[in-house]
C-alpha atoms as a PDB file:
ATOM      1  CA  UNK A   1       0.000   0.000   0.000  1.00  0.00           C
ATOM      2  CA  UNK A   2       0.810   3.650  -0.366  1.00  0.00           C
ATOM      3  CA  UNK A   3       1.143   5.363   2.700  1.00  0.00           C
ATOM      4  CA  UNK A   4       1.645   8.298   4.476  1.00  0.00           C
ATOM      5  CA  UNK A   5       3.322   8.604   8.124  1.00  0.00           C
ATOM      6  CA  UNK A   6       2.257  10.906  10.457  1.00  0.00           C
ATOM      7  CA  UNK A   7       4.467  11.233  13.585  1.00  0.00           C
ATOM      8  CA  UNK A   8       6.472  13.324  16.187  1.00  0.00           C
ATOM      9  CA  UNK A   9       8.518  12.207  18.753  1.00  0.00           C
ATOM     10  CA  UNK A  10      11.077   9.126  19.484  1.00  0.00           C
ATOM     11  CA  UNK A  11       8.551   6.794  19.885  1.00  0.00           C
ATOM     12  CA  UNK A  12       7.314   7.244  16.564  1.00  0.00           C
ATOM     13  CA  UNK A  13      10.687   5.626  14.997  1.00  0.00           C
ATOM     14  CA  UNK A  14      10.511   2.606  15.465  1.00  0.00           C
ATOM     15  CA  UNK A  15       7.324   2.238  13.634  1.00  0.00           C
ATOM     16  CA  UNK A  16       8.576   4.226  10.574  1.00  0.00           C
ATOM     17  CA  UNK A  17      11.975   2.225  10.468  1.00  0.00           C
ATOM     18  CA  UNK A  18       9.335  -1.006  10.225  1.00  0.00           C
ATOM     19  CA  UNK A  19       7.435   0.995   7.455  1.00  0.00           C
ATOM     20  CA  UNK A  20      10.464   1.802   5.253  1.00  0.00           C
ATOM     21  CA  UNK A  21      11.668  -1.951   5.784  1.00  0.00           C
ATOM     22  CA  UNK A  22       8.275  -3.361   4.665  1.00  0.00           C
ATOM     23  CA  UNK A  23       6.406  -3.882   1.256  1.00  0.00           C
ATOM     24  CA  UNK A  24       4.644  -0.810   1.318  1.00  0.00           C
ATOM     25  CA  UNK A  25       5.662   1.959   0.108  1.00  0.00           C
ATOM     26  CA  UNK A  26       6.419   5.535   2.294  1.00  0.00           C
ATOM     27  CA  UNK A  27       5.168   8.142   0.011  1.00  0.00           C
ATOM     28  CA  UNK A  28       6.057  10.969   2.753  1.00  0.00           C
ATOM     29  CA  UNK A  29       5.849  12.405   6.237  1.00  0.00           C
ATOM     30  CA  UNK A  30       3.662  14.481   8.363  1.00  0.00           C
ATOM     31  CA  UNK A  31       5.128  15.782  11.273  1.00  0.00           C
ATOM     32  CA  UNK A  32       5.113  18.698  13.649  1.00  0.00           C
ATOM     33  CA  UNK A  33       6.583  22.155  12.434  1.00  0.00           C
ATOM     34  CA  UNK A  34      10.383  22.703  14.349  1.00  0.00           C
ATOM     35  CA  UNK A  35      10.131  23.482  17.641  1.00  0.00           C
ATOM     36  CA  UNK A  36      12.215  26.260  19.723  1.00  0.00           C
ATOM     37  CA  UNK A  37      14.722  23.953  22.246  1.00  0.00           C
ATOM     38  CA  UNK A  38      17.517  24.003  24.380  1.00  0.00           C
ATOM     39  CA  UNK A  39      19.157  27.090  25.917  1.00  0.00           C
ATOM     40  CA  UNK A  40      19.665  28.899  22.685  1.00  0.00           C
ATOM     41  CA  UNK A  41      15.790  28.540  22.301  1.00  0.00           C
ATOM     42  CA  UNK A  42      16.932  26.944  18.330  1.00  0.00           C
ATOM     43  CA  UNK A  43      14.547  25.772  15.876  1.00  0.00           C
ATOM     44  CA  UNK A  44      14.771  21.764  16.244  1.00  0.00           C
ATOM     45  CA  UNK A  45      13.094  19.127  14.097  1.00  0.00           C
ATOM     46  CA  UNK A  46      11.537  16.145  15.366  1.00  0.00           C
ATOM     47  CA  UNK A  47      13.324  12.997  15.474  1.00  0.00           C
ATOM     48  CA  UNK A  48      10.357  11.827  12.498  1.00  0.00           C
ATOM     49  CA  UNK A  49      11.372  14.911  10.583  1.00  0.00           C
ATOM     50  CA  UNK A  50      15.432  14.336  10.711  1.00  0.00           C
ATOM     51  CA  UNK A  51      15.025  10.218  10.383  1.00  0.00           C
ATOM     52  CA  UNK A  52      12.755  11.032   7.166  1.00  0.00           C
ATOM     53  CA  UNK A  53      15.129  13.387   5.419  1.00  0.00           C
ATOM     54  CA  UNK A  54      17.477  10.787   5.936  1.00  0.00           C
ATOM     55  CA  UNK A  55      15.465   7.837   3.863  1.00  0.00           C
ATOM     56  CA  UNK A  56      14.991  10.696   1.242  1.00  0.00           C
ATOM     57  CA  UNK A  57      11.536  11.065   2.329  1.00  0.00           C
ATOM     58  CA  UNK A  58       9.191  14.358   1.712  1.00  0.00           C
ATOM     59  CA  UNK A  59       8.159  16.038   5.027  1.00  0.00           C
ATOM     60  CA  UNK A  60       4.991  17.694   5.325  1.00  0.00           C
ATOM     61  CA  UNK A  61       5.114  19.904   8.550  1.00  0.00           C
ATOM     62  CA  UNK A  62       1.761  21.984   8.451  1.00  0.00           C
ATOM     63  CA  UNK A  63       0.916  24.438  11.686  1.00  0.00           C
ATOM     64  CA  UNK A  64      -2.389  22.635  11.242  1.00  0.00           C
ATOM     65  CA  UNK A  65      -3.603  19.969   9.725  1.00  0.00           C
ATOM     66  CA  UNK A  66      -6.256  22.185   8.231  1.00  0.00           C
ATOM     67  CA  UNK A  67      -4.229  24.217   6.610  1.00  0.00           C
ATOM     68  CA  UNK A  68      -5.878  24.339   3.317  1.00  0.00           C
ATOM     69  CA  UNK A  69      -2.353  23.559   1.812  1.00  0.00           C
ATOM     70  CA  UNK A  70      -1.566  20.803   3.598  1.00  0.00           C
ATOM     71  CA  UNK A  71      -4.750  19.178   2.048  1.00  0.00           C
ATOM     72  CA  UNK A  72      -4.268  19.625  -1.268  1.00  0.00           C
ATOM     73  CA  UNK A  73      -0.636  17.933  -0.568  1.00  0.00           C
ATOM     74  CA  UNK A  74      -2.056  14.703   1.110  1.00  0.00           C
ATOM     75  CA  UNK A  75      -4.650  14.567  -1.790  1.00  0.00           C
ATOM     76  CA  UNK A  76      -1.975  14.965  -4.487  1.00  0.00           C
ATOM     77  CA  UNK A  77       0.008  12.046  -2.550  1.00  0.00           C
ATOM     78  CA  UNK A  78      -3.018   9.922  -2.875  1.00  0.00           C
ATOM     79  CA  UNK A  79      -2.898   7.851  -0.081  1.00  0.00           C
ATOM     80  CA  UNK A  80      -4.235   4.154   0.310  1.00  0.00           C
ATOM     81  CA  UNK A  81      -3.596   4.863   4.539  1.00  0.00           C
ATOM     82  CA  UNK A  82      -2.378   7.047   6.402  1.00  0.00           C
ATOM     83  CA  UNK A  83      -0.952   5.661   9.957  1.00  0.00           C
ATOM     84  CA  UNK A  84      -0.658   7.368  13.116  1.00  0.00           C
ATOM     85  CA  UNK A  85       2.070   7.659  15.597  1.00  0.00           C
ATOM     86  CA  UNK A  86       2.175  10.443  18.522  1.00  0.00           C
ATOM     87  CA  UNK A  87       1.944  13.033  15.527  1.00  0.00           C
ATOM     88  CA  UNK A  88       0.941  15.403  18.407  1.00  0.00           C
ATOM     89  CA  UNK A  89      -2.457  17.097  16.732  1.00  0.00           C
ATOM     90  CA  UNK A  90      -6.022  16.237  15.649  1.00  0.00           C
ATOM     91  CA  UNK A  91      -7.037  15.674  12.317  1.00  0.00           C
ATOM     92  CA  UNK A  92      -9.912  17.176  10.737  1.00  0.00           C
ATOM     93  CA  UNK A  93     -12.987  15.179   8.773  1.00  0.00           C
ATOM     94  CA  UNK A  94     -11.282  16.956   5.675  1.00  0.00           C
ATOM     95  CA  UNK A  95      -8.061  14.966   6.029  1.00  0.00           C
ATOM     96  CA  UNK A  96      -9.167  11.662   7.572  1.00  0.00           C
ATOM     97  CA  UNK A  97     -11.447  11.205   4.239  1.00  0.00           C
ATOM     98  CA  UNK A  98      -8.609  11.998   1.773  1.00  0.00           C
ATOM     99  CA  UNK A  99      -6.956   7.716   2.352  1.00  0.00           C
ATOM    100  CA  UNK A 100      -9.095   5.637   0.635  1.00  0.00           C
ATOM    101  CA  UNK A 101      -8.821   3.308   3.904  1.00  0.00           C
ATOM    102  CA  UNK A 102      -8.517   5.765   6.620  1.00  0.00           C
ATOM    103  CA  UNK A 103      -5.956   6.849   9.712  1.00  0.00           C
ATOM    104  CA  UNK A 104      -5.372   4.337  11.523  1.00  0.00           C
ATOM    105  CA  UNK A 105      -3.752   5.288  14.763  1.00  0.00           C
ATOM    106  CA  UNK A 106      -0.842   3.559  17.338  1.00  0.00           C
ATOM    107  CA  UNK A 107      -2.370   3.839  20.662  1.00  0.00           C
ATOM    108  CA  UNK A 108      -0.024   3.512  24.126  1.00  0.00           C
ATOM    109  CA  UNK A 109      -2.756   2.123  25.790  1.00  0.00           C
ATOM    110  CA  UNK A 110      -5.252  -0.872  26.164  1.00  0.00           C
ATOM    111  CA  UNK A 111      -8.676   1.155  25.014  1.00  0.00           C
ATOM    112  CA  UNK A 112     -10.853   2.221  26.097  1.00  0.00           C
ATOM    113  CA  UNK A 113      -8.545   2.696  29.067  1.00  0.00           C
ATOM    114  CA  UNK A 114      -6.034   5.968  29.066  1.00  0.00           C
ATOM    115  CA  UNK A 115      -7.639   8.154  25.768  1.00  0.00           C
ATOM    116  CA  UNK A 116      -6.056  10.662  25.494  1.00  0.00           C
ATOM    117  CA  UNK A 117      -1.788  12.276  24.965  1.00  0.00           C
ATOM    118  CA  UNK A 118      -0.329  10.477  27.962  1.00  0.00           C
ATOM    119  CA  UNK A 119      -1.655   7.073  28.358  1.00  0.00           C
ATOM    120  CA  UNK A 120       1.520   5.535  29.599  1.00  0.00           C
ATOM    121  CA  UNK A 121       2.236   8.259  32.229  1.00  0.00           C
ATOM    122  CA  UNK A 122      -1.593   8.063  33.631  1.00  0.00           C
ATOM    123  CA  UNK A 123      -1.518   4.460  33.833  1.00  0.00           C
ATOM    124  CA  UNK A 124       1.905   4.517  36.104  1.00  0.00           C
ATOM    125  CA  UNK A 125       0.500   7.186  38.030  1.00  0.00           C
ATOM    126  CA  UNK A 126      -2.841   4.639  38.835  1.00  0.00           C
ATOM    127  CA  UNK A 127      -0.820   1.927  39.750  1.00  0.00           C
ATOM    128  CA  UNK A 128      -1.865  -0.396  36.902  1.00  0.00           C
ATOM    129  CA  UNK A 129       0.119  -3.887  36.410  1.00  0.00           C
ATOM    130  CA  UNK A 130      -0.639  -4.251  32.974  1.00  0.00           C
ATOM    131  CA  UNK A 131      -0.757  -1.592  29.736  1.00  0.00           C
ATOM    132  CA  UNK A 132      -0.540  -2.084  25.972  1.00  0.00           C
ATOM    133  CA  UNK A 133      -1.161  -0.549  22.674  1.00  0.00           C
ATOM    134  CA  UNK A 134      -3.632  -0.620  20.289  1.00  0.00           C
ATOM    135  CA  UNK A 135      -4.099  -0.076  16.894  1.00  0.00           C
ATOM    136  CA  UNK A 136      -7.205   1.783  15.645  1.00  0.00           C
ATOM    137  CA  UNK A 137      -9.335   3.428  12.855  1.00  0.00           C
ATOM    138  CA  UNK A 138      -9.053   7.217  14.131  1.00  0.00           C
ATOM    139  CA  UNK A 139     -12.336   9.012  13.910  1.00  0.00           C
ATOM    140  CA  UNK A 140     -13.166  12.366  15.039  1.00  0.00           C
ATOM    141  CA  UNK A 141     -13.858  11.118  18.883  1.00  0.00           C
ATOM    142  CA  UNK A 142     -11.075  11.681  20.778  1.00  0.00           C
ATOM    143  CA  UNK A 143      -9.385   7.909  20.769  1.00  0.00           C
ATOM    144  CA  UNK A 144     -12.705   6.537  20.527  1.00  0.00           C
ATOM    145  CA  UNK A 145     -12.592   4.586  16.681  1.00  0.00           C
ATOM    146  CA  UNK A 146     -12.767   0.268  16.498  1.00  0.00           C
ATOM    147  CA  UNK A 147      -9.756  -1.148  16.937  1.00  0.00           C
ATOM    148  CA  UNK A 148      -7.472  -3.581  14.637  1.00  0.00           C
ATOM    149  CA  UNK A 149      -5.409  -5.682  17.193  1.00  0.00           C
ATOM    150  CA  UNK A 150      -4.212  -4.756  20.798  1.00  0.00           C
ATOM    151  CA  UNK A 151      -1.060  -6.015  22.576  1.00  0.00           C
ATOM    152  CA  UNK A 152      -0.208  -5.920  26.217  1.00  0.00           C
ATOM    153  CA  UNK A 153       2.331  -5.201  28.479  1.00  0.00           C
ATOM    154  CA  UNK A 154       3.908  -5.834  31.672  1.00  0.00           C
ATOM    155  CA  UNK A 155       4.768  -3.262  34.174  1.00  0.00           C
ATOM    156  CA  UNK A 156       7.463  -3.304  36.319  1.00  0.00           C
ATOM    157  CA  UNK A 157       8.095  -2.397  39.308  1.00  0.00           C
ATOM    158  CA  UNK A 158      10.751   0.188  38.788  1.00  0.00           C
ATOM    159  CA  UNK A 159       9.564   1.399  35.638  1.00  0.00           C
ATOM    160  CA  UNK A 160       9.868   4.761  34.349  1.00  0.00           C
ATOM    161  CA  UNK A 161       7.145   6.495  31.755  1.00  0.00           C
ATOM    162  CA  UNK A 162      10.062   6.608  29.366  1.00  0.00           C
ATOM    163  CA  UNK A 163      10.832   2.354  30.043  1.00  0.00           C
ATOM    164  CA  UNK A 164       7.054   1.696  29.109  1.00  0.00           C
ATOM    165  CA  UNK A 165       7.168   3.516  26.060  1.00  0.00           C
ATOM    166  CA  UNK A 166      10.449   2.362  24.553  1.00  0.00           C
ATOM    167  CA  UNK A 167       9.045  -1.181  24.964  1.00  0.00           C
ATOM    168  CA  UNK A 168       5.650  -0.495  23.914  1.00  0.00           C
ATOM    169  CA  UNK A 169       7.252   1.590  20.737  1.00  0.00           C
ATOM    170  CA  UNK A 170       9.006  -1.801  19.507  1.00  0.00           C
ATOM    171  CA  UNK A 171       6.604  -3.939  19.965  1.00  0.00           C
ATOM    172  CA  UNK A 172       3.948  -1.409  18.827  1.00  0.00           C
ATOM    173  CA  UNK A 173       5.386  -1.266  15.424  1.00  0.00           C
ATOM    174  CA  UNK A 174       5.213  -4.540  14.792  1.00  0.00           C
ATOM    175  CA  UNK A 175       1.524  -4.717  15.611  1.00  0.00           C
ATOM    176  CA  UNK A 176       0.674  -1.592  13.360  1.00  0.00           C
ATOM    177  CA  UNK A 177       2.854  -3.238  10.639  1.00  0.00           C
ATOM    178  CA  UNK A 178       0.326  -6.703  11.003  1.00  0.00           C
ATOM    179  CA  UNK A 179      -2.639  -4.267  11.107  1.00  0.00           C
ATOM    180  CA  UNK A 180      -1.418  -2.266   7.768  1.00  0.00           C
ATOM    181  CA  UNK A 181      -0.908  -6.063   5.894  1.00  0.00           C
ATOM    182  CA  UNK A 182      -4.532  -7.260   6.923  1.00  0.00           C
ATOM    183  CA  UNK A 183      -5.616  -4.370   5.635  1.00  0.00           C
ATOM    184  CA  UNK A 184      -3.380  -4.623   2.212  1.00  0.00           C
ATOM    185  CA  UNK A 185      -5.093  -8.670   2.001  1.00  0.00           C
ATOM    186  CA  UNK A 186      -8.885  -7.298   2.927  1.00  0.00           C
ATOM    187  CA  UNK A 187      -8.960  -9.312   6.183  1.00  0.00           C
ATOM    188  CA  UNK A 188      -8.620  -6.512   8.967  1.00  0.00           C
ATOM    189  CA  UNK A 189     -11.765  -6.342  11.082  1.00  0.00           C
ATOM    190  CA  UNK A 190     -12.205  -3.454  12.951  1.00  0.00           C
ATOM    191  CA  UNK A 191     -14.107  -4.087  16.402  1.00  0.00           C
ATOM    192  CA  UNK A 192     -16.441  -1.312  18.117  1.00  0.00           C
ATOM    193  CA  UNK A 193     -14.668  -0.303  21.900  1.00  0.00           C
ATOM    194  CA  UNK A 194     -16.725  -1.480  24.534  1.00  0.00           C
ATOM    195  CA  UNK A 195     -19.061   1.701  26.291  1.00  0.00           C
ATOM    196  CA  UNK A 196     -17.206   0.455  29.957  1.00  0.00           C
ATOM    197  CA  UNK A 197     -13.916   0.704  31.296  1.00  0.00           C
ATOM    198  CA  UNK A 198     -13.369   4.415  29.712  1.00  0.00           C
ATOM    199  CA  UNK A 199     -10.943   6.541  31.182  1.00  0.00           C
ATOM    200  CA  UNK A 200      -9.037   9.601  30.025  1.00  0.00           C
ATOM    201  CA  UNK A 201      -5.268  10.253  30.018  1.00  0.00           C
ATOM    202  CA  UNK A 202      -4.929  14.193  29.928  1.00  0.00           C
ATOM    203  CA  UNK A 203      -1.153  15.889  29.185  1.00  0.00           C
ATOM    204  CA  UNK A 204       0.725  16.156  32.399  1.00  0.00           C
ATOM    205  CA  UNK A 205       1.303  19.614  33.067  1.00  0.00           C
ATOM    206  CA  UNK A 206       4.266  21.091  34.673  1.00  0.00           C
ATOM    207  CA  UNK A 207       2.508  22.087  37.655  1.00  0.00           C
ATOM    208  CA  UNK A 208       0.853  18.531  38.102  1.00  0.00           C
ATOM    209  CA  UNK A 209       4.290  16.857  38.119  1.00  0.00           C
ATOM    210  CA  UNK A 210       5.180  18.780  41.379  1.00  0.00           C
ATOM    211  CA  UNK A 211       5.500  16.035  44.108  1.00  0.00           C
ATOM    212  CA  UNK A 212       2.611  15.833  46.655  1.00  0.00           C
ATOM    213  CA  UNK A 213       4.547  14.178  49.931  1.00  0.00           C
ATOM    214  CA  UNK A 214       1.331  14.220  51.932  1.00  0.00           C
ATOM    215  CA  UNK A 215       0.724  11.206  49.471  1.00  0.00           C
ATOM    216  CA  UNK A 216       1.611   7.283  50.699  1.00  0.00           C
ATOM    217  CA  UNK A 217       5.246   6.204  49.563  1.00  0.00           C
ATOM    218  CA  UNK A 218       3.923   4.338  47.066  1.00  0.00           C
ATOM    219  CA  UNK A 219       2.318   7.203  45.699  1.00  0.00           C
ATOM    220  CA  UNK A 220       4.838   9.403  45.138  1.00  0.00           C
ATOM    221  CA  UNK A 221       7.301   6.415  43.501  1.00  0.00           C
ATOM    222  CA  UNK A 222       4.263   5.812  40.847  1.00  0.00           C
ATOM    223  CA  UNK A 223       4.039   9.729  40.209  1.00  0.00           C
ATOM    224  CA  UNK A 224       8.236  10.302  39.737  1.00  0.00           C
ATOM    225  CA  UNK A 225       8.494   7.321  37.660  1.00  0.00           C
ATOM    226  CA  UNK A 226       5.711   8.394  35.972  1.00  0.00           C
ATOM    227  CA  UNK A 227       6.543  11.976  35.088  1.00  0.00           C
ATOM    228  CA  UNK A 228       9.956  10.038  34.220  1.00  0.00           C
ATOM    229  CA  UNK A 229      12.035  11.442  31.593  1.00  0.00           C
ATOM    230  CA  UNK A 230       8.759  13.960  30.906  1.00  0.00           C
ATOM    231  CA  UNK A 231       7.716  16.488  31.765  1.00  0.00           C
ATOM    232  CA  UNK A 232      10.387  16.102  35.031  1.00  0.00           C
ATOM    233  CA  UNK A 233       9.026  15.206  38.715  1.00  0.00           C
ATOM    234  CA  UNK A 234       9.825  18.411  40.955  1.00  0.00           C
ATOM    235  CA  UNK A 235       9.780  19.601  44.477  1.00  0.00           C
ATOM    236  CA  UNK A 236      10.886  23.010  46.341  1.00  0.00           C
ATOM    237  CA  UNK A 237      13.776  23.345  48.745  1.00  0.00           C
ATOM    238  CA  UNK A 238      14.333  26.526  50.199  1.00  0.00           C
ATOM    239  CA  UNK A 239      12.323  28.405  47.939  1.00  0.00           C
ATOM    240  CA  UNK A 240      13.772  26.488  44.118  1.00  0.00           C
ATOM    241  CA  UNK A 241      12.774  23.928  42.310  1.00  0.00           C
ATOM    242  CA  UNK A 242      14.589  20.370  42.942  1.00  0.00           C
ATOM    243  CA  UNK A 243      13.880  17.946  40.173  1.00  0.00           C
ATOM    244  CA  UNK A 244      13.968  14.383  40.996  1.00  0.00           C
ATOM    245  CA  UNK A 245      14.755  11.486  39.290  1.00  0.00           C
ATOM    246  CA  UNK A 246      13.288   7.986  40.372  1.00  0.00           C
ATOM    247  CA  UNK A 247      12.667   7.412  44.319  1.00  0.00           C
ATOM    248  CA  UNK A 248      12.705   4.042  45.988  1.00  0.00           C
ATOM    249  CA  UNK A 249       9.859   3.699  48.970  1.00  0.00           C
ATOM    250  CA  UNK A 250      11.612   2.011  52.369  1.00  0.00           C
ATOM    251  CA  UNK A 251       9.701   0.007  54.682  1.00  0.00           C
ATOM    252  CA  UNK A 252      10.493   1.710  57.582  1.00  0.00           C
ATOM    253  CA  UNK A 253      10.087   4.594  60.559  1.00  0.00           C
ATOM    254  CA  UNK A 254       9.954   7.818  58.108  1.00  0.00           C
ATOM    255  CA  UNK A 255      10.097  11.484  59.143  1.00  0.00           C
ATOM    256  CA  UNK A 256       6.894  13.609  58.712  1.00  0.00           C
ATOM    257  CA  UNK A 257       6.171  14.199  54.929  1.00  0.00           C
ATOM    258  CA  UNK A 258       8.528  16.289  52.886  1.00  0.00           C
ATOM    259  CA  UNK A 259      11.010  15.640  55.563  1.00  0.00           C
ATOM    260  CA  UNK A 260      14.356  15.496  54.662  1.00  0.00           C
ATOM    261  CA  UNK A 261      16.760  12.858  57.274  1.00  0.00           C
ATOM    262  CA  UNK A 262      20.263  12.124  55.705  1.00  0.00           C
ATOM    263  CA  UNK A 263      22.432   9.467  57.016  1.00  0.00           C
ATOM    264  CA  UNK A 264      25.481   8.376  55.885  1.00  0.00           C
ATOM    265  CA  UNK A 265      24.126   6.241  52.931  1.00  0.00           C
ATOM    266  CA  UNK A 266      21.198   8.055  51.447  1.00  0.00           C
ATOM    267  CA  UNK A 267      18.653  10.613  51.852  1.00  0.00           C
ATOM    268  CA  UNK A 268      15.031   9.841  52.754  1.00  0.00           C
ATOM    269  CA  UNK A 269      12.100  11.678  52.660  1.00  0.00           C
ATOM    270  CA  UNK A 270       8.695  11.755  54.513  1.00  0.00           C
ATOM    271  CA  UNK A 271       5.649  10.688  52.861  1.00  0.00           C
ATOM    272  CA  UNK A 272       2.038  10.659  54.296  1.00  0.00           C
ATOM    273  CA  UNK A 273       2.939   6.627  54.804  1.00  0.00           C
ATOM    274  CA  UNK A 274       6.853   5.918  54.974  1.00  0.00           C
ATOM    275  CA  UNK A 275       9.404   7.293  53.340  1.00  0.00           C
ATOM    276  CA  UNK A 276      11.389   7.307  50.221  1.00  0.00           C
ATOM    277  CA  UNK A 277      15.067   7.086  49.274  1.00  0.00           C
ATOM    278  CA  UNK A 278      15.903   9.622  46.970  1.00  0.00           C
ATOM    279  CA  UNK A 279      18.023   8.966  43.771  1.00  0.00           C
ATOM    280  CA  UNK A 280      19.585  11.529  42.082  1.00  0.00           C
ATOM    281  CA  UNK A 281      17.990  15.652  42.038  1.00  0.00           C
ATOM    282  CA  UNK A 282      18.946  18.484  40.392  1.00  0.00           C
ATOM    283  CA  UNK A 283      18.841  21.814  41.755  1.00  0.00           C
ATOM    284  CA  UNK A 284      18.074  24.933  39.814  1.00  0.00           C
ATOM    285  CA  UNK A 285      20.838  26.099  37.795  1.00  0.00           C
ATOM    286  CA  UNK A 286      22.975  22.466  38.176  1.00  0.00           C
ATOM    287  CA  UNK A 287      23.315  19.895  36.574  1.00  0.00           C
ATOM    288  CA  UNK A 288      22.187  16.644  38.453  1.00  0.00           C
ATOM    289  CA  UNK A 289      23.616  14.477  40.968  1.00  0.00           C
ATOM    290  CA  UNK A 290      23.055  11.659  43.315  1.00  0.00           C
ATOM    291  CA  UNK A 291      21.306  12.877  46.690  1.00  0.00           C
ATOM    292  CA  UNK A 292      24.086  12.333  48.934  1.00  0.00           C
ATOM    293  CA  UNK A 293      26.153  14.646  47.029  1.00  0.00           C
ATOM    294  CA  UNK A 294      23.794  17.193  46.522  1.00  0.00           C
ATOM    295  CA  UNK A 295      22.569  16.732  51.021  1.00  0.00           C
ATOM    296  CA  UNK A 296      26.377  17.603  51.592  1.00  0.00           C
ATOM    297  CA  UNK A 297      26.418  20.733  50.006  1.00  0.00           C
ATOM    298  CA  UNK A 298      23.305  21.853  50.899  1.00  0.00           C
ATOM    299  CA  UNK A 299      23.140  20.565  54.503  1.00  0.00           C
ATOM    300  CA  UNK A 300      19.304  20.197  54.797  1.00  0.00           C
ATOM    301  CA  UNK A 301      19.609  19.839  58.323  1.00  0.00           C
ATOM    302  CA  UNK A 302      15.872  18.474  58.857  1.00  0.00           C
ATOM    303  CA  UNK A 303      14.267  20.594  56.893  1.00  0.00           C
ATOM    304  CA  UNK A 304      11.437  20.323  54.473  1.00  0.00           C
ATOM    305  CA  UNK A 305      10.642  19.600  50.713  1.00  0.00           C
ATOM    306  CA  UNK A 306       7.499  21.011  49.368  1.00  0.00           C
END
């Protein structure tokens, strides 16, 4: 089949590297225009946009994909299917009728669980044992079209948001590369998500990522791993931000949440039920370091994370 690739971010590579390797054929890219980054605030393009130059491929990066433009592009590349990987914006009825088979859309969750931009991150956060991906016919509901073929996944104890998804991204691929080949031989079926077991997996905002130690242990392990490389767990200490990487709860007497009690080997915390160890934080300004390091310079001295 012809198709055309619409993606953003890492995740979306491995499933274009299976696309290029297959029988179909890439006729281009759809991606999100270059974004400002770093220090130097620089245009940047996204990993699908720099990967697709490389394979020679044309890259479509409309500020909308209603731009009237854009449209008459995608209908001049006449499409058989157009798949969907964390391209990072809606598509409008005008564009989802232009493949003669549809968008079908790479999902990081088991639906109609976690709809939504960060399915992975919500379902850490919730303590689930078990996530997936799904492939799906994307309709103007958000997440809401029948789906192809699901997989599912494992999660581990001491995963990170950023684990989950590299896993889910390989395996992923191969599951939207079975979905595109049924669909090539006529013999994909499409089945209707059931009305139960909805829930809704919203961007995690800055401000939600702050750490809440009134919350149990566990709590706050699920939230850091799950804000875990994005968009960054945080907490204050004296007055600036201290970003945290990955915590480990310890089954033991804990100070009073937010407390901060260093001992020779590590640095715990207080939680609303135990404690956790941290790992490694990095103040404002630094660059980061394991706890200890950071506790002996800045001598917390009991004091309080908020």
């Amino acid at each position: 089949m012809r198709l055309v690739v619409a993606g953003t971010p890492d995740v979306a590579l491995p499933s274009l590297e299976a696309l290029l390797a297959s029988t179909h054929e890439v006729a281009a890219v759809v991606t999100r225009p270059d974004a400002r980054a770093g220090r130097g605030r620089r245009a940047a393009a996204s990993p699908v946009a720099t990967r697709a130059r490389e394979a020679g491929l044309p890259v479509l990066q409309p500020p909308t994909p209603r731009d009237p433009a854009f449209l008459a592009q995608l209908a001049d590349l006449a499409p058989d299917a157009c798949p969907v990987i964390a391209y990072g914006a809606l598509v409008p009825p005008a564009a989802l009728d232009v493949p003669r088979l549809g968008w079908v859309n790479l999902h990081f969750s088991l639906l109609p669980a976690w709809r939504g931009a960060a399915p992975v991150q919500r379902a850490l956060m919730a303590g689930d044992d078990v996530t997936g991906a799904c492939v799906f016919q994307l309709e103007q509901g958000l997440d809401t079209g029948p789906v192809y073929g699901c997989l599912t996944e494992p999660v581990g104890q001491r995963d990170t948001a950023g684990d989950l998804l590299t896993r889910l991204a390989r395996s992923g691929a191969r599951l939207l590369l079975d979905v595109l080949d049924a669909m090539q031989a006529g013999t994909a079926l499409a089945v209707p998500q059931p009305a139960e077991g909805v829930s809704l997996a919203p961007k995690i905002t800055v401000e939600e990522a702050r750490v809440d130690w009134n919350a149990p242990a566990a709590a706050v392990d699920r939230h850091v791993r799950a804000c875990t490389p994005e968009p960054g767990a945080w907490t204050t200490f004296r007055g600036e931000r201290l970003k945290l990487a990955p915590v480990l709860p310890v089954d033991e007497q804990a100070p009073a949440p937010g407390r901060v009690a260093v001992d020779k080997r590590r640095v715990l915390v207080g939680t609303g039920a135990g404690a956790v160890e941290l790992g490694h934080v990095q103040p404002a300004g630094k660059r980061a370091m394991p706890a200890l390091d950071w506790a002996r310079g800045a001598r917390p001295e009991d004091e309080e994370l908020q």
